[in-house]
C-alpha atoms as a PDB file:
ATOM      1  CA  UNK A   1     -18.928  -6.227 -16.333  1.00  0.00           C
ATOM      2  CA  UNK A   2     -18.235  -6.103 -20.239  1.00  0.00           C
ATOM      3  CA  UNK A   3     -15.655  -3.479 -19.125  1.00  0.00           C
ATOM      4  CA  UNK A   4     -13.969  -5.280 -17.045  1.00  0.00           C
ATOM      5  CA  UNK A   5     -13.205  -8.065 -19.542  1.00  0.00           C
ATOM      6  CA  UNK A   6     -12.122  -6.088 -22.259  1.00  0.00           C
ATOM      7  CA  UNK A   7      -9.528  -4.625 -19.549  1.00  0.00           C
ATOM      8  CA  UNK A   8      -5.806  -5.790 -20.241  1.00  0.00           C
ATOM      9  CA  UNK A   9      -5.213  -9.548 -18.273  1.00  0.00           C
ATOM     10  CA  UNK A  10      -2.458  -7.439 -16.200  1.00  0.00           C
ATOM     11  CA  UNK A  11      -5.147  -4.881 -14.792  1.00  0.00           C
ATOM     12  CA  UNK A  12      -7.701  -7.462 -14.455  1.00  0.00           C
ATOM     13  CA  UNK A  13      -5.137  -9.454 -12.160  1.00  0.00           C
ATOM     14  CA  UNK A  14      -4.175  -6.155 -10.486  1.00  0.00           C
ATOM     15  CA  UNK A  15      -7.341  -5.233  -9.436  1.00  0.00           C
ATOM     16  CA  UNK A  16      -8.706  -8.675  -7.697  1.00  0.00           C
ATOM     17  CA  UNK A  17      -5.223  -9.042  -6.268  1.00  0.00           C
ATOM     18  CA  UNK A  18      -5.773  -5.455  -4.851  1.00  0.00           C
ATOM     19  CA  UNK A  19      -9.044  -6.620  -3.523  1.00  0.00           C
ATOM     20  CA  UNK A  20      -6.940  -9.407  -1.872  1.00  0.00           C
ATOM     21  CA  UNK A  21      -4.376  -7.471  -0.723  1.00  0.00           C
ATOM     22  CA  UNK A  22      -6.764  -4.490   0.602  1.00  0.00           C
ATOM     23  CA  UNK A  23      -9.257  -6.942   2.615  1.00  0.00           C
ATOM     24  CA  UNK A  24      -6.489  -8.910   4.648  1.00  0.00           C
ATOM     25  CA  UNK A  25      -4.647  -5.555   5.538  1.00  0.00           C
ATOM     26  CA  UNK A  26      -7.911  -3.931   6.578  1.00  0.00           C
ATOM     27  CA  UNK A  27      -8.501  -6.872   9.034  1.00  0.00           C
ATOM     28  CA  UNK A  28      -5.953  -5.545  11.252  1.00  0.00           C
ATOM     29  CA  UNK A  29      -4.981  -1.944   9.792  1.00  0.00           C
ATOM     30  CA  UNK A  30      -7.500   0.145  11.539  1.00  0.00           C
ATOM     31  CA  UNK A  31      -7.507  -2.183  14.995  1.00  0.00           C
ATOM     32  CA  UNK A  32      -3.477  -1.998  15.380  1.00  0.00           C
ATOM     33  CA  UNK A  33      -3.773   2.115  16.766  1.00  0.00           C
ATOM     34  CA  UNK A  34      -5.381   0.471  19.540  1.00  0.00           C
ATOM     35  CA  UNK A  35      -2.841  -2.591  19.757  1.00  0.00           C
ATOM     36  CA  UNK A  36       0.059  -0.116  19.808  1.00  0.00           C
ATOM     37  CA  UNK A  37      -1.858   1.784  22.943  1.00  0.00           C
ATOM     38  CA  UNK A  38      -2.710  -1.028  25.031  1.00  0.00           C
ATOM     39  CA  UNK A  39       0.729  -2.173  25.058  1.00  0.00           C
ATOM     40  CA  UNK A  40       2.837   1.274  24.524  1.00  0.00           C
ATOM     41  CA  UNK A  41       0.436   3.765  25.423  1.00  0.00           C
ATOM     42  CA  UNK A  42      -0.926   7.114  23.783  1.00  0.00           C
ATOM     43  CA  UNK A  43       2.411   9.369  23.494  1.00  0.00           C
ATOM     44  CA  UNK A  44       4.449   6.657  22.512  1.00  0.00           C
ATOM     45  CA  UNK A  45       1.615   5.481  19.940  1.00  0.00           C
ATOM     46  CA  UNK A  46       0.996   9.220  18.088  1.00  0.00           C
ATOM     47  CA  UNK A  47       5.156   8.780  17.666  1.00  0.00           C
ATOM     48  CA  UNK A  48       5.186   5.356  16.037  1.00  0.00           C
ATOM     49  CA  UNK A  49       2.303   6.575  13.970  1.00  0.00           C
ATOM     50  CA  UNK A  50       4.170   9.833  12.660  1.00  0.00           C
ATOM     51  CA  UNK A  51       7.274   7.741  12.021  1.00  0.00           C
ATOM     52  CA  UNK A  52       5.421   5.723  10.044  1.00  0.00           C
ATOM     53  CA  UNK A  53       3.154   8.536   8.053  1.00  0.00           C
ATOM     54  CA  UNK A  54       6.927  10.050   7.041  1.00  0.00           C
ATOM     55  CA  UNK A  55       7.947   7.240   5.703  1.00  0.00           C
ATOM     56  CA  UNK A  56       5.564   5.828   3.657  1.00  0.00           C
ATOM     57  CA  UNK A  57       5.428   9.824   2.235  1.00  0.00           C
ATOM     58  CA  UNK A  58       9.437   9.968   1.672  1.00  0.00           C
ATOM     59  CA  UNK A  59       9.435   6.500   0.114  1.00  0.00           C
ATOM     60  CA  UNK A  60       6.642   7.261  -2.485  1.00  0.00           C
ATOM     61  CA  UNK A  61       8.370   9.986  -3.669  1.00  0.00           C
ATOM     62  CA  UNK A  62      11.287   8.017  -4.233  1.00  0.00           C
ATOM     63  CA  UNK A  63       9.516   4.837  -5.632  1.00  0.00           C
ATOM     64  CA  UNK A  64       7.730   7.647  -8.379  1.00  0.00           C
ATOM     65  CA  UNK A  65      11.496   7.784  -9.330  1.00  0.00           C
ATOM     66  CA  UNK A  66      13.125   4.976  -9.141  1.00  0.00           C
ATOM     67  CA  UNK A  67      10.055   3.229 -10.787  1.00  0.00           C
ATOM     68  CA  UNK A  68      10.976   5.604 -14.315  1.00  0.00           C
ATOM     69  CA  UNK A  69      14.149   3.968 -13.791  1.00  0.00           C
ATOM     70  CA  UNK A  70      13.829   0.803 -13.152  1.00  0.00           C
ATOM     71  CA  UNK A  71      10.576  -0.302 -14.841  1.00  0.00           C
ATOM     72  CA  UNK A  72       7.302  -1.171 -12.839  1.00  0.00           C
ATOM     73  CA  UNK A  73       7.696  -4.769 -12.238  1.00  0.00           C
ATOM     74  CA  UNK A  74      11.078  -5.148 -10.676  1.00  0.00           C
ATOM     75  CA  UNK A  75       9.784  -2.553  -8.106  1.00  0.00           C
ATOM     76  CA  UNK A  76       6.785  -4.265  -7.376  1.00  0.00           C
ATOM     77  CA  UNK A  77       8.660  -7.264  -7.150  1.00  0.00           C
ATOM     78  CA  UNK A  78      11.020  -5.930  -4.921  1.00  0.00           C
ATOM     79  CA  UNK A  79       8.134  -4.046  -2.964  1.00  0.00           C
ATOM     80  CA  UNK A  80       5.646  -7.522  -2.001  1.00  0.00           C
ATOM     81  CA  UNK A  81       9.047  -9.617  -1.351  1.00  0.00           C
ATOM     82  CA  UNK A  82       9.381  -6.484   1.835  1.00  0.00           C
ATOM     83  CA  UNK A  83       5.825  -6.671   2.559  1.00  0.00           C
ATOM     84  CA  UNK A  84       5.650 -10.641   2.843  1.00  0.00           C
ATOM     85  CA  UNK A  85       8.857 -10.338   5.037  1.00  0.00           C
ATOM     86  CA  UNK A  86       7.406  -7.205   7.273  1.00  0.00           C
ATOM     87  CA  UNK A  87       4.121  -9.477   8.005  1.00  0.00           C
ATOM     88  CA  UNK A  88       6.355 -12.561   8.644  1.00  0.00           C
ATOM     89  CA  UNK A  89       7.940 -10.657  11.318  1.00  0.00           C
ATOM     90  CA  UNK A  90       4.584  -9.170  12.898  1.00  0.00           C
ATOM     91  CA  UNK A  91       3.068 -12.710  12.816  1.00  0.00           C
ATOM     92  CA  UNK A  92       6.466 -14.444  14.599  1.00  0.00           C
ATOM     93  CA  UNK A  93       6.338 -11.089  17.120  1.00  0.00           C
ATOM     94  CA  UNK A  94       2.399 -12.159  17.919  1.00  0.00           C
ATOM     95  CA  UNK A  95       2.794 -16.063  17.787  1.00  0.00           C
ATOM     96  CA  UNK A  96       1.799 -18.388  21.013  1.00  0.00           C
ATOM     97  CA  UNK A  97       5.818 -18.755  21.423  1.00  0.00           C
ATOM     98  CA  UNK A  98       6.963 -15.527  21.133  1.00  0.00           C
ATOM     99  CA  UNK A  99       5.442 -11.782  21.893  1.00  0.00           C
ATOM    100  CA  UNK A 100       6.944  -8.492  21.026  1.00  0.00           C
ATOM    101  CA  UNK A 101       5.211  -5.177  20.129  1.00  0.00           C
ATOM    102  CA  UNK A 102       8.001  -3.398  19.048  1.00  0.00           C
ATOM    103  CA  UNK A 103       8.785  -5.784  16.666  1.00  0.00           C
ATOM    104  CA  UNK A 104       5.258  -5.376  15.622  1.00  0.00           C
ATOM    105  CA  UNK A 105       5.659  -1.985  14.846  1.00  0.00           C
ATOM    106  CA  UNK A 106       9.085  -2.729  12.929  1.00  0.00           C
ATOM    107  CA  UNK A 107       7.461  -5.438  10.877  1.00  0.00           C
ATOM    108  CA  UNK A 108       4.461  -3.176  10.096  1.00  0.00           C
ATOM    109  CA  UNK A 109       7.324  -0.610   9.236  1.00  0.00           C
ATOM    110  CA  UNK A 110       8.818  -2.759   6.880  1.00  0.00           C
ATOM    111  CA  UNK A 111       5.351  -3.476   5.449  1.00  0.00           C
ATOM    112  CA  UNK A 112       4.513   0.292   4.863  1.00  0.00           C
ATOM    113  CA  UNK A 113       8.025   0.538   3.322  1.00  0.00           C
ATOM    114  CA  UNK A 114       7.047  -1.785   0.623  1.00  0.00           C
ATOM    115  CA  UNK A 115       3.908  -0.698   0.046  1.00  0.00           C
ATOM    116  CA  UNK A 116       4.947   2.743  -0.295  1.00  0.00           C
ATOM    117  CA  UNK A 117       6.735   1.582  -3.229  1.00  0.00           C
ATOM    118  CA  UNK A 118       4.138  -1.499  -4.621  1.00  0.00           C
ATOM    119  CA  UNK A 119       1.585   1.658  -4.767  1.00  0.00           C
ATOM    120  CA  UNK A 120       4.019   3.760  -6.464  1.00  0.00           C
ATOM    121  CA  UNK A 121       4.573   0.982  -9.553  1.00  0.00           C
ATOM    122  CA  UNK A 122       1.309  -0.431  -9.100  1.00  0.00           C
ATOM    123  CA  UNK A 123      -0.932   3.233 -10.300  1.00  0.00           C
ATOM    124  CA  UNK A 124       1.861   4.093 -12.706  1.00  0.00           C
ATOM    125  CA  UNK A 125       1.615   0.093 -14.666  1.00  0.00           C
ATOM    126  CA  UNK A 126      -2.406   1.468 -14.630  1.00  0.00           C
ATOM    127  CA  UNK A 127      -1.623   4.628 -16.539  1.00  0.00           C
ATOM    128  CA  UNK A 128       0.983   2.470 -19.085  1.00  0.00           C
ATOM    129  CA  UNK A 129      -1.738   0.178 -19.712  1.00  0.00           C
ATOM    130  CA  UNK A 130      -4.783   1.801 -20.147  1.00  0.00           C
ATOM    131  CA  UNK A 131      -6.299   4.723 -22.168  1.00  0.00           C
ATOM    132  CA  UNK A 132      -7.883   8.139 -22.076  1.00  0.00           C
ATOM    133  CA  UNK A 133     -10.785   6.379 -22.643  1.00  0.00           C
ATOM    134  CA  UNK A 134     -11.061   3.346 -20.726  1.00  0.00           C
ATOM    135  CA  UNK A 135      -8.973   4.604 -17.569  1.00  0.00           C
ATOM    136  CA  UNK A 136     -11.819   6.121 -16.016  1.00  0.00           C
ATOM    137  CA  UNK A 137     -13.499   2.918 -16.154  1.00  0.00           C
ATOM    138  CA  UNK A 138     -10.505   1.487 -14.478  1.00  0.00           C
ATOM    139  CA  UNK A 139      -9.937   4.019 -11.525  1.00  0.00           C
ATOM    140  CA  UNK A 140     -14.167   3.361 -10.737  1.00  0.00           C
ATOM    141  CA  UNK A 141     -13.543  -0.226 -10.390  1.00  0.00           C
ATOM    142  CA  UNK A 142     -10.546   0.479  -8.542  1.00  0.00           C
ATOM    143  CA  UNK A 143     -12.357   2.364  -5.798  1.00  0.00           C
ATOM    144  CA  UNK A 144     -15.410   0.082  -5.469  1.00  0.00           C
ATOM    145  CA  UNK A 145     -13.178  -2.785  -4.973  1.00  0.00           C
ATOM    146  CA  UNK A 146     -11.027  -0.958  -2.527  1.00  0.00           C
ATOM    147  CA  UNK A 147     -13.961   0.361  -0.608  1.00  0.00           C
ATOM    148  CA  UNK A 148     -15.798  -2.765  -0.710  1.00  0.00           C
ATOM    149  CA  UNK A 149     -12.204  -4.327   1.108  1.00  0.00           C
ATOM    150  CA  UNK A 150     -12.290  -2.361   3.344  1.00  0.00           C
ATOM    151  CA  UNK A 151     -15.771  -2.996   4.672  1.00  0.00           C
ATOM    152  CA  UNK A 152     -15.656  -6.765   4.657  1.00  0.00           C
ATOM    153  CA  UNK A 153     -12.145  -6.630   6.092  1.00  0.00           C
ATOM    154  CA  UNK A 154     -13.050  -4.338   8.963  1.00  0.00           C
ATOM    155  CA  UNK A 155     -15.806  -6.313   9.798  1.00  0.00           C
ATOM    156  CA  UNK A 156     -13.793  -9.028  10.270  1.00  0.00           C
ATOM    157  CA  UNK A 157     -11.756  -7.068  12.032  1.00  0.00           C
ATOM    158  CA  UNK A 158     -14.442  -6.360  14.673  1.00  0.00           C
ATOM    159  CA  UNK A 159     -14.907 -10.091  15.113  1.00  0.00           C
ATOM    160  CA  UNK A 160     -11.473 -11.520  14.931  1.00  0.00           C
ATOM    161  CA  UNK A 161      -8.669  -8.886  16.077  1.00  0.00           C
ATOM    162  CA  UNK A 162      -8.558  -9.512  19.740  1.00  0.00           C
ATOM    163  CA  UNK A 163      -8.410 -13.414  19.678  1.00  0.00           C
ATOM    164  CA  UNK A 164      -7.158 -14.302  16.341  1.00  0.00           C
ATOM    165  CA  UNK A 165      -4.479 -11.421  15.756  1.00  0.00           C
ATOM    166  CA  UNK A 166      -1.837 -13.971  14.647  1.00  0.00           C
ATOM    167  CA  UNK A 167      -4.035 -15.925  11.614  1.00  0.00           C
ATOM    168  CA  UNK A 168      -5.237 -12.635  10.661  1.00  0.00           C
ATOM    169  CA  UNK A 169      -1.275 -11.499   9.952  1.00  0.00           C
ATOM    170  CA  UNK A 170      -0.441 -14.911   8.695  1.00  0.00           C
ATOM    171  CA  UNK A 171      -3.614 -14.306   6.148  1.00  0.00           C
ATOM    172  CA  UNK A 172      -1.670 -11.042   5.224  1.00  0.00           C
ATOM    173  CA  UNK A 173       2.057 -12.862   4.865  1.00  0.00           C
ATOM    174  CA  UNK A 174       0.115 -16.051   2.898  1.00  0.00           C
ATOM    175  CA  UNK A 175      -1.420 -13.289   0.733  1.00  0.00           C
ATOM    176  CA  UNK A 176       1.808 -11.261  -0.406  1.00  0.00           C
ATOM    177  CA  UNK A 177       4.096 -14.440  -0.934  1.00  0.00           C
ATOM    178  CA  UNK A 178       0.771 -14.742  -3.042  1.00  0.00           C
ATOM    179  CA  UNK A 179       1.092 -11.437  -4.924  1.00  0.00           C
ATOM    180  CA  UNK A 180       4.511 -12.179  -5.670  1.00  0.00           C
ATOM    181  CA  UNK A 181       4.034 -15.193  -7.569  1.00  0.00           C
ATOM    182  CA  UNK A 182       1.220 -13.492  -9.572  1.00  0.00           C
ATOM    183  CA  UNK A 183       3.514 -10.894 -10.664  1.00  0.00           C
ATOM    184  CA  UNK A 184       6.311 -13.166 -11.055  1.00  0.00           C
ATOM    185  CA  UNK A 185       4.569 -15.500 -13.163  1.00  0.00           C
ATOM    186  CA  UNK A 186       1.714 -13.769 -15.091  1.00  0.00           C
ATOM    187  CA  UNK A 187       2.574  -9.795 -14.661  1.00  0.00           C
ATOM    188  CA  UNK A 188       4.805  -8.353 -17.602  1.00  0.00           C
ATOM    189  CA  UNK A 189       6.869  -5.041 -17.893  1.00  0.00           C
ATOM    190  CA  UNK A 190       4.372  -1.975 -19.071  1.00  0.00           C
ATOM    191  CA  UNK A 191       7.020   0.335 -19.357  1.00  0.00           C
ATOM    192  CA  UNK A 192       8.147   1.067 -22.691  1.00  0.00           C
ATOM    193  CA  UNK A 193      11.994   0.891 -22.981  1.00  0.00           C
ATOM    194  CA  UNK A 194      12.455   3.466 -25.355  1.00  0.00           C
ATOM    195  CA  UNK A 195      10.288   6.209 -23.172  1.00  0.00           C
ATOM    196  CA  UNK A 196      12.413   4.967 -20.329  1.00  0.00           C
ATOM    197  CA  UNK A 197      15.527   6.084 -21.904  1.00  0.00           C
ATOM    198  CA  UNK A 198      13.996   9.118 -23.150  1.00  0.00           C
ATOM    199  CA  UNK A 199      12.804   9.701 -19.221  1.00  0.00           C
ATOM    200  CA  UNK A 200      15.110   9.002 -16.960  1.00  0.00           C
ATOM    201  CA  UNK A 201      16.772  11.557 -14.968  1.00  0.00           C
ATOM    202  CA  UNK A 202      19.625  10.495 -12.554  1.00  0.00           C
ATOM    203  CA  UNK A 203      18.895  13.446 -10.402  1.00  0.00           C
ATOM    204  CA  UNK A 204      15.926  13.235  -8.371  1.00  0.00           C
ATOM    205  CA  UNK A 205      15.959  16.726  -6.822  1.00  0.00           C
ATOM    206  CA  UNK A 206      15.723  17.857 -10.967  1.00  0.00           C
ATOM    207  CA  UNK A 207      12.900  15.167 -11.596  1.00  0.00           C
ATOM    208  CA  UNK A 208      10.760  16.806  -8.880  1.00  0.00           C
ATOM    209  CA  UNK A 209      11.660  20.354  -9.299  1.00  0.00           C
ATOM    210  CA  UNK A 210      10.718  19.940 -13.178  1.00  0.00           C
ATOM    211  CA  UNK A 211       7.129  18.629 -11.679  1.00  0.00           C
ATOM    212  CA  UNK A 212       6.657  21.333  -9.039  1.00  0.00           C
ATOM    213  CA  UNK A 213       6.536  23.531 -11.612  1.00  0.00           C
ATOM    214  CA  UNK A 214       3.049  21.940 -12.566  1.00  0.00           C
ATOM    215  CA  UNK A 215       0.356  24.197 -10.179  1.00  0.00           C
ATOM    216  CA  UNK A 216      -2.522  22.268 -10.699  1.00  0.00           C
ATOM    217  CA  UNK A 217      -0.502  19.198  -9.740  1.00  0.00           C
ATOM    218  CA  UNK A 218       0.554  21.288  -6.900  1.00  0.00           C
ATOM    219  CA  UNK A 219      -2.678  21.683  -5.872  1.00  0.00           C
ATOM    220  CA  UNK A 220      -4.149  18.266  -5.951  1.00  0.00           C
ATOM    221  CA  UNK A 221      -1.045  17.525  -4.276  1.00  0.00           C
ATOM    222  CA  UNK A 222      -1.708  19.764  -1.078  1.00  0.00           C
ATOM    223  CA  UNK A 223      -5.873  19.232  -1.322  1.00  0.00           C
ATOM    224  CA  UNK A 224      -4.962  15.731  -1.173  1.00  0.00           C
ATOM    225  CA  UNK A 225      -2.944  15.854   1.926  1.00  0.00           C
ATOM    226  CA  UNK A 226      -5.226  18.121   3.934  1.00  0.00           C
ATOM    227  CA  UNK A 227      -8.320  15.221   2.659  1.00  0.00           C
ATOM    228  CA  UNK A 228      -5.577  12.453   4.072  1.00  0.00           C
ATOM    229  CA  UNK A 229      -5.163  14.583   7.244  1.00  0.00           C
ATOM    230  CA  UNK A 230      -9.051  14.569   8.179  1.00  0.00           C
ATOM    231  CA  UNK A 231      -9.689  10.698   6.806  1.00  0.00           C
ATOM    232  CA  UNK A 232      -6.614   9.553   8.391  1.00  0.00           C
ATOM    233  CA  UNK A 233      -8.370  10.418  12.218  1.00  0.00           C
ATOM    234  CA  UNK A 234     -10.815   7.455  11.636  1.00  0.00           C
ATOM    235  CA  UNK A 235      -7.355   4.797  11.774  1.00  0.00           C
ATOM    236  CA  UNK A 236      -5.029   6.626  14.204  1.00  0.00           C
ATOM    237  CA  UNK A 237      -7.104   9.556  16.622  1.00  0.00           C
ATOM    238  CA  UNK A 238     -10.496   7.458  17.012  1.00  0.00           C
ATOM    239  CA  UNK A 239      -9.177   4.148  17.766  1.00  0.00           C
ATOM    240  CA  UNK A 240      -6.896   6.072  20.864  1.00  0.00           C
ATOM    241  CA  UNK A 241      -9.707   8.159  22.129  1.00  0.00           C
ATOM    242  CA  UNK A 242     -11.661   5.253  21.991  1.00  0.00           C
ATOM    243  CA  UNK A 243      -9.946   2.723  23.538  1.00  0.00           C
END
């Protein structure tokens, strides 16, 4: 706990805000495979999914760039303003005066755009603001609290999904408008203005052929996809099969 404390205020915010963020989305996350079957069906379901899975993966590697450019906190601004507005739209689509899965899907779309890009800005403030030393520490807290989300929001989940889809999305859109006031307010830019002259590259094909050429990245890069591929069954094959 004496750790955590002598953490900076910004990572100390970030990481009960993640534990926020993490337990509201994991109260409908894993359950909405099974929401997109019952009203779409299977094939139609393993589409939206993949549509989904591509874009998240072709906006991080944009946000990574645009993030150098920009600085961390206008794109995690930018990135919880889309998120509040994608779980607006799924709570409207599931409200007692209006029903719509597809624009479920699109506002969960809209979500996963943003937080491909939150994610992005979010890890890299982490690195600017920590040390060799202490960012262990920080990346071990990180996955407790994550993990620990994740169980008390799937619980939930068990318990509330069916009947009270709507407040759970309205939890979700109460806790990004949330977020961004945090970072508004009490979240300061990390990045240092004179590395970001020194690193930004206009062309983003260059940026990410200079870090292919890294093969132990490269490596951790593909491992980590082929882990993603097997974990990944547990939200999107399971809940099909199962239901």
């Amino acid at each position: 706990m004496k750790e955590f404390w002598k953490l900076h205020p910004a990572i100390r915010i970030r990481l009960l805000m993640n534990f926020l963020g993490t337990l509201c989305f994991s109260t409908v996350g894993g359950s909405m495979t099974i929401y997109y079957n019952k009203y779409m069906g299977a094939g139609v379901t393993g589409l939206l999914l993949i549509i989904s899975s591509i874009v998240v993966f072709l906006v991080g590697l944009y946000a990574g760039h645009l993030t150098d450019m920009k600085g961390r906190r206008p794109v995690m601004l930018f990135a919880t303003a889309l998120t509040a507005v994608g779980a607006a739209l799924a709570t409207f689509s599931n409200s007692s005066f209006y029903f719509n899965p597809w624009l479920t899907f699109l506002g969960f779309l809209i979500e996963n755009f943003g937080f491909g890009f939150f994610n992005t800005a979010s890890q890299a403030m982490i690195v600017d603001l920590t040390t060799s030393e202490n960012r262990r520490t920080v990346y071990s807290i990180q996955y407790w609290v994550i993990n620990f989300a994740i169980m008390i929001g799937s619980g939930l989940s068990a318990w509330f999904f069916r009947d009270y889809l709507v407040w759970l999305l309205l939890a979700i859109t109460v806790e990004e408008i949330l977020s961004f006031i945090v970072i508004f307010f009490w979240i300061e830019e990390s990045f240092d203005s004179q590395q970001q002259s020194k690193t930004k590259t206009p062309n983003i094909i260059q940026a990410y052929f200079f870090v292919a050429k890294d093969h132990i990245f490269m490596y951790y890069l593909f491992a980590s996809v082929f882990i993603s591929m097997i974990f990944n069954q547990v939200d999107y094959y399971l809940p099909v099969h199962l239901s």
